[in-house]
Protein backbone atom coordinates (compact mmCIF):
# COMPACT_ATOMS: atom_id res chain seq x y z
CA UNK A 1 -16.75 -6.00 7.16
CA UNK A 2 -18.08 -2.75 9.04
CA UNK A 3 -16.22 -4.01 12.11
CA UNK A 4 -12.97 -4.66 10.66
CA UNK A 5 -13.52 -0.93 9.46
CA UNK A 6 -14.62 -0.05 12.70
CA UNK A 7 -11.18 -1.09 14.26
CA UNK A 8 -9.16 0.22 11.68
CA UNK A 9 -11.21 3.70 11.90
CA UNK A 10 -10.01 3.25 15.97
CA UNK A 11 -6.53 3.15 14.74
CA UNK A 12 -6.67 5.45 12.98
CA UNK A 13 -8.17 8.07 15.40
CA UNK A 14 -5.00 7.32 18.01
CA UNK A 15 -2.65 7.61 15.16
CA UNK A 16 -4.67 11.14 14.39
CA UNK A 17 -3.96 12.24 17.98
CA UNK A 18 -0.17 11.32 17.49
CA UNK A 19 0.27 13.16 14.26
CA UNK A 20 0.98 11.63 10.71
CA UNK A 21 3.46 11.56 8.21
CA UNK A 22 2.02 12.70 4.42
CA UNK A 23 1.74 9.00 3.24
CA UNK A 24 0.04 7.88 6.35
CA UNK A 25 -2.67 10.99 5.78
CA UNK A 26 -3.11 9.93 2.26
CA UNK A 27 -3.43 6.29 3.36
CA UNK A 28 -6.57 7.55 5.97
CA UNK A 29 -8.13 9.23 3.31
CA UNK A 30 -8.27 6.22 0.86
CA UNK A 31 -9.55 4.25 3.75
CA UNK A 32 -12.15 6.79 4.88
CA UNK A 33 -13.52 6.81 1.04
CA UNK A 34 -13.65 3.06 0.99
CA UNK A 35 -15.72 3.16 4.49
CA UNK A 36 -17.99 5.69 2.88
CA UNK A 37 -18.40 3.84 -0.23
CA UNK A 38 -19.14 0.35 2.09
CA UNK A 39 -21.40 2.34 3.90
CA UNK A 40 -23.37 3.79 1.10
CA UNK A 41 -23.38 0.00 -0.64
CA UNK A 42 -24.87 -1.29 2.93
CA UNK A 43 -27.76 1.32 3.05
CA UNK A 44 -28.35 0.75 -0.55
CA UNK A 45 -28.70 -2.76 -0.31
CA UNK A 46 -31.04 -2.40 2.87
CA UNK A 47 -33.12 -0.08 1.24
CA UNK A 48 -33.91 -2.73 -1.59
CA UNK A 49 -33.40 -5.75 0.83
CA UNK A 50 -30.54 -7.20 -0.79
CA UNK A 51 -27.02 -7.44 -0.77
CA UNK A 52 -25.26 -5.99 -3.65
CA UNK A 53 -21.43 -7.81 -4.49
């Protein structure tokens, strides 16, 4: 999962460069706060030493 978000965030940093419309902003932003949230779940779970669903 953190490399599928990996590539995305890759996308998304050449479509940055480009410039976006609004909805394509918006559309970074909800993907940015899912990464974060994955993120924080992963360090969670390694900090107890299990996977959470």
């Amino acid at each position: 999962m953190v490399a599928y978000y990996g590539e995305r965030l890759e996308e998304i940093i050449a479509a940055e460069q480009g410039g976006l419309t609004e909805a394509e902003e918006a559309l970074m932003d909800l993907l940015n706060r899912k990464l974060r949230r994955e993120s924080e779940k992963a360090s969670r779970a390694g900090a107890t030493g299990r996977q959470r669903p």
